[in-house]
PDB file of N, CA and C in Angstrom:
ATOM      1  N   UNK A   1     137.109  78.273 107.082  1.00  0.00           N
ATOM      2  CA  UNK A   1     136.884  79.551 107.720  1.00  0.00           C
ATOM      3  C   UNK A   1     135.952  80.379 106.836  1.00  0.00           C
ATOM      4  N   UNK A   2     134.989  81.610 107.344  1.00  0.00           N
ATOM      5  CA  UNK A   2     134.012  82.111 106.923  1.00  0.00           C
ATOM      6  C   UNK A   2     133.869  83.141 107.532  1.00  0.00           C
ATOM      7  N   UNK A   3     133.769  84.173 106.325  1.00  0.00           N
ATOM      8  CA  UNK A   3     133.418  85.548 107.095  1.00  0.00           C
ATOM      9  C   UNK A   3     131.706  86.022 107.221  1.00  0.00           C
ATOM     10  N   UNK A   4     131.233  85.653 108.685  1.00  0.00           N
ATOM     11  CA  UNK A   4     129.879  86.234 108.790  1.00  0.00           C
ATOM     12  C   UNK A   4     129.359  87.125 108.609  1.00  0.00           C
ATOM     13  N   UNK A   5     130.113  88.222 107.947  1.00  0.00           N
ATOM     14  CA  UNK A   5     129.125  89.537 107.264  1.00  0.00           C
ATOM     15  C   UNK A   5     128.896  88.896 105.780  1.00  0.00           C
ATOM     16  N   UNK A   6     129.711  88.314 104.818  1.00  0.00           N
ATOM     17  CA  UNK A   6     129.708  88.475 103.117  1.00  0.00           C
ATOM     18  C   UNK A   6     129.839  86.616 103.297  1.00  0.00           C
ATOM     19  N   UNK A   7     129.567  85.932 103.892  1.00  0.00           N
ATOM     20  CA  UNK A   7     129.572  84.578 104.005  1.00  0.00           C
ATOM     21  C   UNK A   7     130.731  84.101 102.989  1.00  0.00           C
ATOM     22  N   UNK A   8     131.880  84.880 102.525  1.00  0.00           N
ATOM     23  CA  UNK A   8     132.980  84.140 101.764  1.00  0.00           C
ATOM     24  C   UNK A   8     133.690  82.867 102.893  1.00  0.00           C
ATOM     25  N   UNK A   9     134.044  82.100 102.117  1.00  0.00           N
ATOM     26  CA  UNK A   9     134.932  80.966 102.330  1.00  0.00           C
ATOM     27  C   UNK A   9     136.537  81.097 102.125  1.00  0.00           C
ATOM     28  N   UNK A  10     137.163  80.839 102.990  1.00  0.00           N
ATOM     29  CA  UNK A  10     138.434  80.917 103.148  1.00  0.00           C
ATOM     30  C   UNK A  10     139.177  79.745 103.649  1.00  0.00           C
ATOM     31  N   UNK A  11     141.005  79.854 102.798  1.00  0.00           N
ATOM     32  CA  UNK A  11     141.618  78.799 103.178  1.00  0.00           C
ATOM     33  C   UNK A  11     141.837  78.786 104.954  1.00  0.00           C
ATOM     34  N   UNK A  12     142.419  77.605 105.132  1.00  0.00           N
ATOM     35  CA  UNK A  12     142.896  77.917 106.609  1.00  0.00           C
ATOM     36  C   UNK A  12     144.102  78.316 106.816  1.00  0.00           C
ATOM     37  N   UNK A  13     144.213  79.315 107.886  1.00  0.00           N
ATOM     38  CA  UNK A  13     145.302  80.015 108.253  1.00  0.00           C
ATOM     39  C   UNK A  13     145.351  81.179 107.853  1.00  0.00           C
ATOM     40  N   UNK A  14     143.594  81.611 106.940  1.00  0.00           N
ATOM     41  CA  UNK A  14     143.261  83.033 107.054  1.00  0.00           C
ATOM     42  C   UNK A  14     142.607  83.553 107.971  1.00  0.00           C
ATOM     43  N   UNK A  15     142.708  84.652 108.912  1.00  0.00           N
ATOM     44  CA  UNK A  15     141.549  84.809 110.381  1.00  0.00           C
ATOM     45  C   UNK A  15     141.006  85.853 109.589  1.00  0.00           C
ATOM     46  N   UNK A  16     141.412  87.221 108.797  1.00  0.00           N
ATOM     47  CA  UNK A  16     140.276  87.874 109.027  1.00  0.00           C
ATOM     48  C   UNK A  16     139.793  88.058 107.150  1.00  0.00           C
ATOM     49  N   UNK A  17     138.469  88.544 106.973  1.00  0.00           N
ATOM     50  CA  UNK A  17     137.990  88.384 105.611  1.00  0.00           C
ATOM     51  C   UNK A  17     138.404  89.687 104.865  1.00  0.00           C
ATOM     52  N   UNK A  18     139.303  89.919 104.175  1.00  0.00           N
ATOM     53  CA  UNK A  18     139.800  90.741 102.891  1.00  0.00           C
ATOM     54  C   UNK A  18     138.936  91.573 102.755  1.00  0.00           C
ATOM     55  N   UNK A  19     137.865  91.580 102.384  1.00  0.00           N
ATOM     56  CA  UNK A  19     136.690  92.707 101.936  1.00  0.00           C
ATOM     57  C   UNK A  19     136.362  93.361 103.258  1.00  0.00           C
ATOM     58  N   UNK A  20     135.590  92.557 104.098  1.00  0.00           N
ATOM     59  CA  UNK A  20     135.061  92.727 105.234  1.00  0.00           C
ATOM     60  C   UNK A  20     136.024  93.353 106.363  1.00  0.00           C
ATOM     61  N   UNK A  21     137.009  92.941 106.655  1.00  0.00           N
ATOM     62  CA  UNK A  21     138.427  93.304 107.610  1.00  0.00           C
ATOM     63  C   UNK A  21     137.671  92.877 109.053  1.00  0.00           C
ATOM     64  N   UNK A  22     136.814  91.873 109.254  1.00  0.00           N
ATOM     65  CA  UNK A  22     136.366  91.296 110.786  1.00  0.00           C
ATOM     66  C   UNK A  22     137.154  89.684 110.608  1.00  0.00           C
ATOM     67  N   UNK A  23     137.193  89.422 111.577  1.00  0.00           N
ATOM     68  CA  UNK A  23     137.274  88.090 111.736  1.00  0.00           C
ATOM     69  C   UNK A  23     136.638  87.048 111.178  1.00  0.00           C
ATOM     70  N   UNK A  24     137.080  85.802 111.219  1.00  0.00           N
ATOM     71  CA  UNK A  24     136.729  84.659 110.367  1.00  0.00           C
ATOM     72  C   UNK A  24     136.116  83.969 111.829  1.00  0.00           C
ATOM     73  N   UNK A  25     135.274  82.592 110.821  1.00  0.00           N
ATOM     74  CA  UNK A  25     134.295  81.775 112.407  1.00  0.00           C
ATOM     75  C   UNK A  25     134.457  80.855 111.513  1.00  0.00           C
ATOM     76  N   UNK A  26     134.823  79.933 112.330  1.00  0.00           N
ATOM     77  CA  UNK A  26     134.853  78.381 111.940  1.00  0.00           C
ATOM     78  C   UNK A  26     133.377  77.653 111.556  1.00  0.00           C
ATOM     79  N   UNK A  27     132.448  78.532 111.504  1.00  0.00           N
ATOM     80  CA  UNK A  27     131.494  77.898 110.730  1.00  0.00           C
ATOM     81  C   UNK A  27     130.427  78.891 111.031  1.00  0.00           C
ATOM     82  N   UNK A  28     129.204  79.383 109.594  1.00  0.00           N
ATOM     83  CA  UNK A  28     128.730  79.851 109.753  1.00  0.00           C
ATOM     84  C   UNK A  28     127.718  80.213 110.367  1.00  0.00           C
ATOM     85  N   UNK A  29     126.588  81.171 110.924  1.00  0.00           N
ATOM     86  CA  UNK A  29     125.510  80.619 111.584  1.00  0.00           C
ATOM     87  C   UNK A  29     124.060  80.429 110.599  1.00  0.00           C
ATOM     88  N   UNK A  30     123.364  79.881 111.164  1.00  0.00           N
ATOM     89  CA  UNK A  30     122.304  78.944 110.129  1.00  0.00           C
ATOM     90  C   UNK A  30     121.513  80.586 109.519  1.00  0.00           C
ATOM     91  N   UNK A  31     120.696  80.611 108.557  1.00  0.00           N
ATOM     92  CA  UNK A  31     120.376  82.166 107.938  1.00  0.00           C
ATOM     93  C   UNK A  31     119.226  81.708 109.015  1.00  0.00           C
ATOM     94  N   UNK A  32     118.287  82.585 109.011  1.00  0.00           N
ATOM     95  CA  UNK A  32     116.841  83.365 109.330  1.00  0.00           C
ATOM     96  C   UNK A  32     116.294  82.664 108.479  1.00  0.00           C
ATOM     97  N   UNK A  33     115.025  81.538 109.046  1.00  0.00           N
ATOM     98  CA  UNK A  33     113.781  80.956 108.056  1.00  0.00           C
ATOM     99  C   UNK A  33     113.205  82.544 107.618  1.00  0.00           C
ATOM    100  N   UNK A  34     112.246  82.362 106.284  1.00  0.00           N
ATOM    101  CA  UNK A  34     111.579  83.767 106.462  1.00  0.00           C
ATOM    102  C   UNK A  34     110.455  84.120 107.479  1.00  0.00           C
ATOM    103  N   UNK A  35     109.583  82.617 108.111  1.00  0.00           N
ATOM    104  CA  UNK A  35     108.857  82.704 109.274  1.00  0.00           C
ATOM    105  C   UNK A  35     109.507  83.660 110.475  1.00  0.00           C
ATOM    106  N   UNK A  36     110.891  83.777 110.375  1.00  0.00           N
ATOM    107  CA  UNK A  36     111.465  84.340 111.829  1.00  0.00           C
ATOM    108  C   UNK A  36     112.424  85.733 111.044  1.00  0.00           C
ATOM    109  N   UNK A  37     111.677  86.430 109.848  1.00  0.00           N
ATOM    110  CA  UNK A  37     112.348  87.702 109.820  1.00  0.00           C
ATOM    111  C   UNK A  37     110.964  88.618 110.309  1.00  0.00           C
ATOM    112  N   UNK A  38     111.648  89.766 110.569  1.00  0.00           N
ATOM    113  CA  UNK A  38     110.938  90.283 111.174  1.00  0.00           C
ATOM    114  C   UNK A  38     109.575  91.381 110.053  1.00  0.00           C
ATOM    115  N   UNK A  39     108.954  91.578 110.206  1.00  0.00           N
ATOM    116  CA  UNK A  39     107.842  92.087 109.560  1.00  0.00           C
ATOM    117  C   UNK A  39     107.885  94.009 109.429  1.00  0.00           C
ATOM    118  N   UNK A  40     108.328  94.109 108.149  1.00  0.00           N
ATOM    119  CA  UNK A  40     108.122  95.606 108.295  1.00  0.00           C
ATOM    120  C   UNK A  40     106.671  96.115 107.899  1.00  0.00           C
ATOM    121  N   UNK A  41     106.795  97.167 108.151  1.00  0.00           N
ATOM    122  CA  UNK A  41     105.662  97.800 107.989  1.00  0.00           C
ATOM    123  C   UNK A  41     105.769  99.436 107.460  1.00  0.00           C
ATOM    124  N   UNK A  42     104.655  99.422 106.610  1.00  0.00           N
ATOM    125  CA  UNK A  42     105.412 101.039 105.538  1.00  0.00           C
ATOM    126  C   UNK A  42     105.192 101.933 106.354  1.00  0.00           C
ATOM    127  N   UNK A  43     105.983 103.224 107.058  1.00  0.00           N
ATOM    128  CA  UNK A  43     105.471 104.458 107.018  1.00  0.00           C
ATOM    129  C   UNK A  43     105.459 105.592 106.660  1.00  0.00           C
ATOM    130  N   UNK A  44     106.027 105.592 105.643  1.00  0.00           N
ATOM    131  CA  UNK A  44     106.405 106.766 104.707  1.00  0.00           C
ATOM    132  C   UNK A  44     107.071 106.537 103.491  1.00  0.00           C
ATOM    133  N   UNK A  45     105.903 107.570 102.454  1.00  0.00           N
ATOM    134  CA  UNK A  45     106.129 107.471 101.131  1.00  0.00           C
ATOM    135  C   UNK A  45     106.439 108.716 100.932  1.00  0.00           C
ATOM    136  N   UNK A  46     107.523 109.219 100.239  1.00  0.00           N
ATOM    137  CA  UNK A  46     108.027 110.640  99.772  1.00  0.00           C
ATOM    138  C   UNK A  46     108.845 110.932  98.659  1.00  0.00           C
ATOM    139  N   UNK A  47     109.451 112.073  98.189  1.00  0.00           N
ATOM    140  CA  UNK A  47     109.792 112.592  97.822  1.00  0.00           C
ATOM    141  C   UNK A  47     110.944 113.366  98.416  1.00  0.00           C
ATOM    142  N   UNK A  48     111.097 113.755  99.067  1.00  0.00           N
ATOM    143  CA  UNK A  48     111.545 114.785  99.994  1.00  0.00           C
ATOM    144  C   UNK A  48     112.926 114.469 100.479  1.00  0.00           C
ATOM    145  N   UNK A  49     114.108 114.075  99.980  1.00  0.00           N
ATOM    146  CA  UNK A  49     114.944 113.789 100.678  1.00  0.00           C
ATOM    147  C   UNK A  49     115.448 114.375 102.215  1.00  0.00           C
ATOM    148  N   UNK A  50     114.861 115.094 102.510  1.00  0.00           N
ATOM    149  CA  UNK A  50     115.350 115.771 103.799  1.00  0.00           C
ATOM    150  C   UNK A  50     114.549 115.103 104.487  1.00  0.00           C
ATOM    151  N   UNK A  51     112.868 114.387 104.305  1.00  0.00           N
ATOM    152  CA  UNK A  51     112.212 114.407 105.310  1.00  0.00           C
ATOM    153  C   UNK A  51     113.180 112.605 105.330  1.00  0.00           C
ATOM    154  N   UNK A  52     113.574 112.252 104.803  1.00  0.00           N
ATOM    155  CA  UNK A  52     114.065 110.629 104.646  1.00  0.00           C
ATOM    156  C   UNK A  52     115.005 111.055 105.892  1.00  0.00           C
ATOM    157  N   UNK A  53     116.381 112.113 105.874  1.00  0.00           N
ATOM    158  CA  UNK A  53     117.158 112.124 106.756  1.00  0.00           C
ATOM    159  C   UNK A  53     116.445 112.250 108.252  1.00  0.00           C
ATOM    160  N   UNK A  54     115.518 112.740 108.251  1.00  0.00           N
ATOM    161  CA  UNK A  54     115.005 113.258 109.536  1.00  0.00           C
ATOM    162  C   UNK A  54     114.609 111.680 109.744  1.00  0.00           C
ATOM    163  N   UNK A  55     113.512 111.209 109.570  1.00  0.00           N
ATOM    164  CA  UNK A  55     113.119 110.151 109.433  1.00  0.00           C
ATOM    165  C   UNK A  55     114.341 109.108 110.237  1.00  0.00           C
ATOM    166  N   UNK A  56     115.259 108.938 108.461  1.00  0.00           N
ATOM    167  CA  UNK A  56     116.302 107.444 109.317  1.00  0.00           C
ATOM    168  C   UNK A  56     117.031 108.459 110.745  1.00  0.00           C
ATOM    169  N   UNK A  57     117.216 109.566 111.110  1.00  0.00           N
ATOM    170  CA  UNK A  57     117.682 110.178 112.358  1.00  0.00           C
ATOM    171  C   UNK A  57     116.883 109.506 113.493  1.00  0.00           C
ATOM    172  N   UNK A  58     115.807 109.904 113.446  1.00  0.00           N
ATOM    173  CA  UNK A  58     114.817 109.401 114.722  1.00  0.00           C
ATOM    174  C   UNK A  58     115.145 107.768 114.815  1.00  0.00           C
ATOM    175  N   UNK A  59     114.605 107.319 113.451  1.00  0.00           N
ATOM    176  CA  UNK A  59     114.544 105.717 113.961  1.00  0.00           C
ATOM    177  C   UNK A  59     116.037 105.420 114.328  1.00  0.00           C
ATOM    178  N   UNK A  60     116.836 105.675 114.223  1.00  0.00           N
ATOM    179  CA  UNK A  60     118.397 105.034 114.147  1.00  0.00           C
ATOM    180  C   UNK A  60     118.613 105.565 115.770  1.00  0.00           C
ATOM    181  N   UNK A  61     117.855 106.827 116.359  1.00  0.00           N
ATOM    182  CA  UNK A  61     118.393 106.989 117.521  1.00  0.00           C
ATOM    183  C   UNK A  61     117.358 106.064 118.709  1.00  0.00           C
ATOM    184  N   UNK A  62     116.201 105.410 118.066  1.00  0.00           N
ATOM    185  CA  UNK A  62     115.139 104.719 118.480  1.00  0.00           C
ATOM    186  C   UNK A  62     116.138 103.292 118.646  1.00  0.00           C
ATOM    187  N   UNK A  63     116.863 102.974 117.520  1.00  0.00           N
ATOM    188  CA  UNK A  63     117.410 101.493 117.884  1.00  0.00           C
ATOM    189  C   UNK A  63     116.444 100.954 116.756  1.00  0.00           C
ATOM    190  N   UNK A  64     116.101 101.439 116.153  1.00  0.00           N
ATOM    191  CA  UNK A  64     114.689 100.225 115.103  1.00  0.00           C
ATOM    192  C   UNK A  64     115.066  99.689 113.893  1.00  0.00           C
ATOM    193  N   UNK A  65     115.267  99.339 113.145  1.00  0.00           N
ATOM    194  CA  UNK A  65     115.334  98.249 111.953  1.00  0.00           C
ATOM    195  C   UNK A  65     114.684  98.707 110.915  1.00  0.00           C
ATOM    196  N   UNK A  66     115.119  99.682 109.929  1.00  0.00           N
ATOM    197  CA  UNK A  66     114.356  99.284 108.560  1.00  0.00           C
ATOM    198  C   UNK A  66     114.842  99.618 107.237  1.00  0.00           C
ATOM    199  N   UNK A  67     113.982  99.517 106.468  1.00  0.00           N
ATOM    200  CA  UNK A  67     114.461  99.349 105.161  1.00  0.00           C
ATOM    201  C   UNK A  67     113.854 100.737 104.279  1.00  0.00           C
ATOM    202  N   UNK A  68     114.813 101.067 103.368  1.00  0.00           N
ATOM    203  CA  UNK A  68     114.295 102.212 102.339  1.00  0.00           C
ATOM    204  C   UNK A  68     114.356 101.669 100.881  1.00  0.00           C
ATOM    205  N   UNK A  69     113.130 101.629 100.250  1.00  0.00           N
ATOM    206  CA  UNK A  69     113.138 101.197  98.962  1.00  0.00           C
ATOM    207  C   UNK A  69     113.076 102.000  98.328  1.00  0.00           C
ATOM    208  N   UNK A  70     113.997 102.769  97.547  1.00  0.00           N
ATOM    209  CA  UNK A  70     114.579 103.680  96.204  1.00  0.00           C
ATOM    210  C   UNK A  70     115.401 104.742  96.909  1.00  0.00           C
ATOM    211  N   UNK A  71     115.827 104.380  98.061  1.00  0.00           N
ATOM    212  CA  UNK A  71     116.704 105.847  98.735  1.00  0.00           C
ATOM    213  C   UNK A  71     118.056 106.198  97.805  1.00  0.00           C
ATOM    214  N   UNK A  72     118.673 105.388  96.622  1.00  0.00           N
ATOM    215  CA  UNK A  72     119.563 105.876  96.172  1.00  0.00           C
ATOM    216  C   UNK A  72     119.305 106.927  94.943  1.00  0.00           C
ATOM    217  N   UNK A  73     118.021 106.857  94.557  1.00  0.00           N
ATOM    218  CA  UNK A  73     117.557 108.001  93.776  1.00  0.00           C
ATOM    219  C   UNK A  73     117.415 109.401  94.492  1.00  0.00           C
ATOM    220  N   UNK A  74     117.704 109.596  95.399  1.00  0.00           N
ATOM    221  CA  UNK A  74     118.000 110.722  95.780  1.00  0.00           C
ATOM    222  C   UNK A  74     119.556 110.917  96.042  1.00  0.00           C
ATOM    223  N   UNK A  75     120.448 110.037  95.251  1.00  0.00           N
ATOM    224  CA  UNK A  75     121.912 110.514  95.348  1.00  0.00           C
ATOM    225  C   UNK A  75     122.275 110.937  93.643  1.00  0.00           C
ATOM    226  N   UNK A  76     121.294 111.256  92.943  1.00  0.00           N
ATOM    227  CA  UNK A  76     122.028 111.238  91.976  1.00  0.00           C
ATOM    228  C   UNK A  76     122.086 112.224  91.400  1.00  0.00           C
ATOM    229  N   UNK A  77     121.489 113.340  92.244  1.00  0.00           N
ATOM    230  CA  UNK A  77     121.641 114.956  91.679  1.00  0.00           C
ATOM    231  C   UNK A  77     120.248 115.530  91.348  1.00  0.00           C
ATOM    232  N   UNK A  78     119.651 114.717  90.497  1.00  0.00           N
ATOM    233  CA  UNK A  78     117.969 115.210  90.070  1.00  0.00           C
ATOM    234  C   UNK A  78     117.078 114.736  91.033  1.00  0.00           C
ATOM    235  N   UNK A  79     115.757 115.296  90.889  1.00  0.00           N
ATOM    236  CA  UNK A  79     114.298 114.609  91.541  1.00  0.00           C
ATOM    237  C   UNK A  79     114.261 113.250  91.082  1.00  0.00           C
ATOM    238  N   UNK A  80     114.131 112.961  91.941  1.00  0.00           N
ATOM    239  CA  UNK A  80     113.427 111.277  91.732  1.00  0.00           C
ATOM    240  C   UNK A  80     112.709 111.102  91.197  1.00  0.00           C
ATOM    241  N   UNK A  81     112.773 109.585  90.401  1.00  0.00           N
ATOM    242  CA  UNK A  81     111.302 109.688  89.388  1.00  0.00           C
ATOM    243  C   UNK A  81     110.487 108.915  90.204  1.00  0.00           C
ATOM    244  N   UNK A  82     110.873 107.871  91.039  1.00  0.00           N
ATOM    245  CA  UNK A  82     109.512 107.586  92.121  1.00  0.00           C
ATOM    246  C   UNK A  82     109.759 108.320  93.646  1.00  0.00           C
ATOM    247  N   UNK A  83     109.024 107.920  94.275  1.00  0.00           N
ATOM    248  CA  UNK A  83     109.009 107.896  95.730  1.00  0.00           C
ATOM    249  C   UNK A  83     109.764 107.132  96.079  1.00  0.00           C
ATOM    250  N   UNK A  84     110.117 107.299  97.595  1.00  0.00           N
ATOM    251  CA  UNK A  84     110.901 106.557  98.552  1.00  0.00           C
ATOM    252  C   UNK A  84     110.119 105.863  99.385  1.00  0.00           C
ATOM    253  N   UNK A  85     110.072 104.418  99.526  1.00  0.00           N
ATOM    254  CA  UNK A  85     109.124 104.458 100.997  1.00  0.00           C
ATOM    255  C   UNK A  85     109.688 104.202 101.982  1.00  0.00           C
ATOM    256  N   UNK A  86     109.506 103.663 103.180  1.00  0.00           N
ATOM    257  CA  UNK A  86     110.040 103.839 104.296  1.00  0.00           C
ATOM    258  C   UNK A  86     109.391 102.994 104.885  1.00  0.00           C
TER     259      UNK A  86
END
């Protein structure tokens, strides 16, 4: 048994995964070649933590997919020493 969010392995006669709290699948599904992930594309470089919230607001109510590279530097109380991109 296998939990498809954290891919842990489990004995049998466990259904759901400890960390995760979803259900277990009798076998996992195959990952994503990287040919078939999907392609981001940058559109925003900032500073600005507010404009980031506005930002993931729109896309998240769009349904869209993406990624923030350094968004936890804006949890740590000071200015960021880089940008965020988006």
């Amino acid at each position: 048994m296998f939990c498809p969010n954290c891919r842990s392995e489990y004995v049998d006669g466990i259904t759901e995964c400890s960390d995760c709290h979803i259900p277990l699948v009798e076998e996992l599904p195959e990952e994503m070649e990287p040919e078939n992930l999907p392609a981001y594309v940058k559109v925003l470089v900032t500073f600005n933590s507010a404009d980031l919230v506005v930002i993931k607001s729109l896309l998240e109510g769009a349904g869209l997919d993406y990624y923030i590279e350094g968004e936890n530097f804006h949890y740590l109380g000071v200015p960021p020493a880089q940008s965020v991109k988006l």
